[in-house]
C-alpha atoms as a PDB file:
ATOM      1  CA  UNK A   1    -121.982 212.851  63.525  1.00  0.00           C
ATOM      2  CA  UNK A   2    -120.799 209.728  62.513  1.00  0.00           C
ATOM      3  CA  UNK A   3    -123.395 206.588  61.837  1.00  0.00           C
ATOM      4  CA  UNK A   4    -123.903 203.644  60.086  1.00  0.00           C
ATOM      5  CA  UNK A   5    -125.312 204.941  57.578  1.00  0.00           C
ATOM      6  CA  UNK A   6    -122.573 207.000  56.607  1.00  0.00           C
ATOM      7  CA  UNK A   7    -119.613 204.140  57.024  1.00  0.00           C
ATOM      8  CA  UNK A   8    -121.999 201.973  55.293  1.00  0.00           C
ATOM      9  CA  UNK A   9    -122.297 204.433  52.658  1.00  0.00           C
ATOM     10  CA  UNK A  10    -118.447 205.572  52.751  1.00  0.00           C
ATOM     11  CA  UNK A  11    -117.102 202.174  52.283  1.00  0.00           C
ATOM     12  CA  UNK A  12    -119.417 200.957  49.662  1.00  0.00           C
ATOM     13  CA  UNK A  13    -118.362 203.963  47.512  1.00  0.00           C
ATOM     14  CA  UNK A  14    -114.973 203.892  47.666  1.00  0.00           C
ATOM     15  CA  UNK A  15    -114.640 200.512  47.027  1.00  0.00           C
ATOM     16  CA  UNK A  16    -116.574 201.266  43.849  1.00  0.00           C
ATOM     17  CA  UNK A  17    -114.483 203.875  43.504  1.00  0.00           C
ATOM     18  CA  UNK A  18    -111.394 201.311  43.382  1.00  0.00           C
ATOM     19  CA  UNK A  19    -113.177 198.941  41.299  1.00  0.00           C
ATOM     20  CA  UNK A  20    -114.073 201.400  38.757  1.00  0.00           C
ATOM     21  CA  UNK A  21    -110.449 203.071  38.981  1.00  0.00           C
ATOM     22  CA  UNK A  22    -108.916 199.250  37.607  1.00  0.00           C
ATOM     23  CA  UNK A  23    -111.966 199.223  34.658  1.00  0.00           C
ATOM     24  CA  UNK A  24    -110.617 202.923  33.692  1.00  0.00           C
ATOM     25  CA  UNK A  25    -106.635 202.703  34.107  1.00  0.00           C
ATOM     26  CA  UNK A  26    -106.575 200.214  31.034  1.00  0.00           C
ATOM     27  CA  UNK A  27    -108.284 202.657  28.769  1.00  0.00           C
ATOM     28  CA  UNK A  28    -106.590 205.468  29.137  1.00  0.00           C
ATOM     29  CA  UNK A  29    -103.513 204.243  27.388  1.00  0.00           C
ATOM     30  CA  UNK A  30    -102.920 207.439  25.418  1.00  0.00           C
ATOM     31  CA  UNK A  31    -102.815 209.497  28.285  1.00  0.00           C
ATOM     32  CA  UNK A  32    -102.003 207.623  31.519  1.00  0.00           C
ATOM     33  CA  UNK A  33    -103.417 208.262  34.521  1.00  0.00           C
ATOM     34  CA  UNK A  34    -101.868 209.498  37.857  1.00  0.00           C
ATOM     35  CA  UNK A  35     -99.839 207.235  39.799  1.00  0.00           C
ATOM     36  CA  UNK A  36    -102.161 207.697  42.363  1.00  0.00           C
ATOM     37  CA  UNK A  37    -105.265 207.482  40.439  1.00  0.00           C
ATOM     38  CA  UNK A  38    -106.845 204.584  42.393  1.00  0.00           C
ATOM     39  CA  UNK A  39    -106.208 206.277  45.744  1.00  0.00           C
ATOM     40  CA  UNK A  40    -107.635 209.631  45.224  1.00  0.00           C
ATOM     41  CA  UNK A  41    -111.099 207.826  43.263  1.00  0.00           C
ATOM     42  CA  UNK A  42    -110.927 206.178  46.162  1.00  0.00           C
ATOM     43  CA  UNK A  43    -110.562 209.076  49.345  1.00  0.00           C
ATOM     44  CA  UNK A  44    -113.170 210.778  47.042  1.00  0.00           C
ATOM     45  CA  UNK A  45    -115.745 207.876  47.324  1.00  0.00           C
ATOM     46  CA  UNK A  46    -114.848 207.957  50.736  1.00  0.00           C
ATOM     47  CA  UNK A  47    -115.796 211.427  51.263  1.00  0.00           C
ATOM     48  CA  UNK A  48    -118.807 211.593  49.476  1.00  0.00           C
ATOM     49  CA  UNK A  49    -120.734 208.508  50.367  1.00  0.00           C
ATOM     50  CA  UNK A  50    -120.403 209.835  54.245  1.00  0.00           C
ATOM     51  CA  UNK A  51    -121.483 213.192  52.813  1.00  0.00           C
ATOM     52  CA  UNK A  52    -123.818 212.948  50.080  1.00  0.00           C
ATOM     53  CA  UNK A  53    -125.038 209.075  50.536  1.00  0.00           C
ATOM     54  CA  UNK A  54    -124.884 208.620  54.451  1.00  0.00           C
ATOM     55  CA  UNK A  55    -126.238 212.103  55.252  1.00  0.00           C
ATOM     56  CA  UNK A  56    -129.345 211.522  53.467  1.00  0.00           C
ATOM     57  CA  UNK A  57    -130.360 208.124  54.581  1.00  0.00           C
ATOM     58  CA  UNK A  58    -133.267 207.668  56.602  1.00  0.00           C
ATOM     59  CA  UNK A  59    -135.992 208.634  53.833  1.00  0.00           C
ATOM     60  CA  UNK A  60    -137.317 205.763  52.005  1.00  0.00           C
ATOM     61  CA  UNK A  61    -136.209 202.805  50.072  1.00  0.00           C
ATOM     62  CA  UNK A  62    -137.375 204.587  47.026  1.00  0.00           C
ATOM     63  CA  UNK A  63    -135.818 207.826  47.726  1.00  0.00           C
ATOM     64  CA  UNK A  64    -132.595 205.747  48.307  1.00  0.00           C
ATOM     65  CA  UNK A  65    -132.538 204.674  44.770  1.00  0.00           C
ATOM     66  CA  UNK A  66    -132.243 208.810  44.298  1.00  0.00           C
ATOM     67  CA  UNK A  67    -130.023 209.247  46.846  1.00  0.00           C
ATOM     68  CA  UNK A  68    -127.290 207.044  45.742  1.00  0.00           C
ATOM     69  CA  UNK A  69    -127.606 208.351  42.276  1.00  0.00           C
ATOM     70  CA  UNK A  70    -126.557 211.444  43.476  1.00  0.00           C
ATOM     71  CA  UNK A  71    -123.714 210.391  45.459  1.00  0.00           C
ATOM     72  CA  UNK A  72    -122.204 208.239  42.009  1.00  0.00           C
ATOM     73  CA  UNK A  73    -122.880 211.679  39.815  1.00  0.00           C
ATOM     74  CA  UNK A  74    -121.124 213.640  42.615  1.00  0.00           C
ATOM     75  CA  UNK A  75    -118.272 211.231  42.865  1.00  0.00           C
ATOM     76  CA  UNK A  76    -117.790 211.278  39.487  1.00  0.00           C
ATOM     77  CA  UNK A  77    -117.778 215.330  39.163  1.00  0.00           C
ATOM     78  CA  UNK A  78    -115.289 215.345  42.382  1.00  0.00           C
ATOM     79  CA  UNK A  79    -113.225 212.606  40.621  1.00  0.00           C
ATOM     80  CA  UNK A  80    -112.612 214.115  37.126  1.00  0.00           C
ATOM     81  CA  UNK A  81    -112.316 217.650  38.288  1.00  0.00           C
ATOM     82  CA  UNK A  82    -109.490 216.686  40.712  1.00  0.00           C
ATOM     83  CA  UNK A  83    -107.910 214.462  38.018  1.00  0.00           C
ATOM     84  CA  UNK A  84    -108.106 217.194  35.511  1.00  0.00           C
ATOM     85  CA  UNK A  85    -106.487 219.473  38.155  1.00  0.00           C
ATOM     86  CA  UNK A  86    -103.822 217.151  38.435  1.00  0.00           C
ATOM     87  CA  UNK A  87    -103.491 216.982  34.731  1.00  0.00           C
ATOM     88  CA  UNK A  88    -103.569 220.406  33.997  1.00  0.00           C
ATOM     89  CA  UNK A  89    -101.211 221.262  37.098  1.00  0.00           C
ATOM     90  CA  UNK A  90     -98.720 219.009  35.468  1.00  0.00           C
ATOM     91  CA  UNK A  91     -98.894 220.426  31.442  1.00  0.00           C
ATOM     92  CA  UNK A  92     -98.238 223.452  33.467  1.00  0.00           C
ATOM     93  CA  UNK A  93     -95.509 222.764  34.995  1.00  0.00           C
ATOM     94  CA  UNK A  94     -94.384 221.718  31.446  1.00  0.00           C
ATOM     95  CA  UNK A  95     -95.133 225.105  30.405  1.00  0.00           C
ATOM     96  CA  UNK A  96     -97.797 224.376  28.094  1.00  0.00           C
ATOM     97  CA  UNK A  97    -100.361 226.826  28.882  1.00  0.00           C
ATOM     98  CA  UNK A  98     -99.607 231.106  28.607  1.00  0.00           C
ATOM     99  CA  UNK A  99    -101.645 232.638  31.022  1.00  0.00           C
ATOM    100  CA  UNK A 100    -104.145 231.142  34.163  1.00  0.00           C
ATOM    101  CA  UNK A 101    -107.086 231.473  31.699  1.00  0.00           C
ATOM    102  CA  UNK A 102    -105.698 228.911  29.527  1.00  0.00           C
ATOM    103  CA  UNK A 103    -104.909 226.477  32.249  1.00  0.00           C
ATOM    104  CA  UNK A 104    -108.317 226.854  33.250  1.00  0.00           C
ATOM    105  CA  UNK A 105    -109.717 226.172  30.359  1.00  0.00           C
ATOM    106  CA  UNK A 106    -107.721 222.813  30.232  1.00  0.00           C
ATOM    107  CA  UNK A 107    -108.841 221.645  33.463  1.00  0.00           C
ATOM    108  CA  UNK A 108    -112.524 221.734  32.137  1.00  0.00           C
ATOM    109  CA  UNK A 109    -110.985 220.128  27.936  1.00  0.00           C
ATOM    110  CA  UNK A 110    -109.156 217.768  29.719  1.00  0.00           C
ATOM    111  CA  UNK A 111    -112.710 216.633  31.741  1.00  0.00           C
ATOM    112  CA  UNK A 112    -114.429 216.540  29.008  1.00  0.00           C
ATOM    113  CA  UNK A 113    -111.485 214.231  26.749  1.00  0.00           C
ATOM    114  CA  UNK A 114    -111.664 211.959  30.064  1.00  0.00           C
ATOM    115  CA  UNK A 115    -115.047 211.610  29.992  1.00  0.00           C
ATOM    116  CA  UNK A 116    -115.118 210.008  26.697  1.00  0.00           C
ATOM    117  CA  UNK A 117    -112.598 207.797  27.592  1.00  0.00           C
ATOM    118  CA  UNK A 118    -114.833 207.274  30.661  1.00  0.00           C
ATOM    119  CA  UNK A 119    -118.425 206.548  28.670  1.00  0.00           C
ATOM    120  CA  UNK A 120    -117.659 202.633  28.181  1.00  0.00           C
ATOM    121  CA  UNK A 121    -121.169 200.929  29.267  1.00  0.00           C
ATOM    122  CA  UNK A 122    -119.090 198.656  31.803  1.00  0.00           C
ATOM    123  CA  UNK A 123    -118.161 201.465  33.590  1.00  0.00           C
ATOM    124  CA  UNK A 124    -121.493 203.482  33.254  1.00  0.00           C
ATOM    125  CA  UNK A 125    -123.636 200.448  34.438  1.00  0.00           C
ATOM    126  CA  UNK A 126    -120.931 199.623  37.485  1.00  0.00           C
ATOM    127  CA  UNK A 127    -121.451 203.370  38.761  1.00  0.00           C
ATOM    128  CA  UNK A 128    -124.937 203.704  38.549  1.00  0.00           C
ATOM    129  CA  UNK A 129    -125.537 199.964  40.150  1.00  0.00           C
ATOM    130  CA  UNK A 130    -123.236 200.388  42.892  1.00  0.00           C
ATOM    131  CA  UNK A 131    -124.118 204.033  43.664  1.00  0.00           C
ATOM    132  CA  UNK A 132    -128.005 202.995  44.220  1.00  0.00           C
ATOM    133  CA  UNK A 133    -126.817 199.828  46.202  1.00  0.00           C
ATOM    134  CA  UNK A 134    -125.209 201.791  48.144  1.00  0.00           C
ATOM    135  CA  UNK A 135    -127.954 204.220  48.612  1.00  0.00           C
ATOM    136  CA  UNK A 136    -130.074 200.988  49.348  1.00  0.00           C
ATOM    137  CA  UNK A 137    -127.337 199.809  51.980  1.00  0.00           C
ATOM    138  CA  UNK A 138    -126.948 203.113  54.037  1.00  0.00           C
ATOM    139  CA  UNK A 139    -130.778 203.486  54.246  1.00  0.00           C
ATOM    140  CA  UNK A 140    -131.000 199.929  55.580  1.00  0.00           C
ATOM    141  CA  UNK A 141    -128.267 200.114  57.773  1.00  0.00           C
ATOM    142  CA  UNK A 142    -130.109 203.982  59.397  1.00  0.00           C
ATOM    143  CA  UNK A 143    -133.210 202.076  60.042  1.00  0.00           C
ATOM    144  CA  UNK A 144    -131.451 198.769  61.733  1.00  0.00           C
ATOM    145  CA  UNK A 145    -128.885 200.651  63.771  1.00  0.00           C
ATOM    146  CA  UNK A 146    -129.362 204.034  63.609  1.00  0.00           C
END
């Protein structure tokens, strides 16, 4: 059912989700990212701040800090799984993997090489800021409008 919680939530996230797409696309020089890298962060955030973030708001202002915690770790899971996917879909396509075990396997090296890339402090700090704000947002905006 939607609320305001949830768009508050949804919005917030996915424009972190752009924001911290632009800090990430100039790091990843070796290895550039999908063309549609910012889009798909962003449709994740999107998704999961209604989900995770918006579902959960009408607890406290404390548990909000939690809440939005687990909506950045989520997007972030959701985010470099499907952009491993993408990655691994494409080496093999390339034919650079034998067999399906392989390519799975990749999905989950390729996550973990993006990661690292990922790890700057900037970036860090950004997600776990803007994911409680935005748990602090959607539980404000249950308990004025909801």
């Amino acid at each position: 059912m939607p609320t305001a919680a949830r768009l508050v939530a949804a919005v917030i996230l996915a424009a972190m989700a752009w924001y911290v797409s632009d800090l990430i696309q100039p790091l990843m020089v070796e290895d550039p990212p999908h063309p549609r890298f910012q889009l798909i962060n962003a449709g994740l955030g999107l998704l999961v701040g209604w989900t995770v973030i918006g579902s959960r708001a009408r607890d406290t202002y404390v548990a909000a800090f939690a809440h939005g915690l687990t909506g950045a770790a989520a997007w972030v899971f959701w985010a470099m799984l499907a952009h491993s996917t993408i990655k691994m879909v494409e080496l093999s396509l390339r034919k650079q993997y034998d067999d399906a075990m392989q390519a799975v396997v990749g999905v989950f090296e390729i996550a973990l090489k993006d990661g690292q890339i990922m790890g700057s402090a900037l970036v860090v700090t950004t997600i776990i800021i803007v994911g409680m704000g935005a748990g602090l947002a959607a539980t404000w905006a249950s308990r004025r409008f909801d």
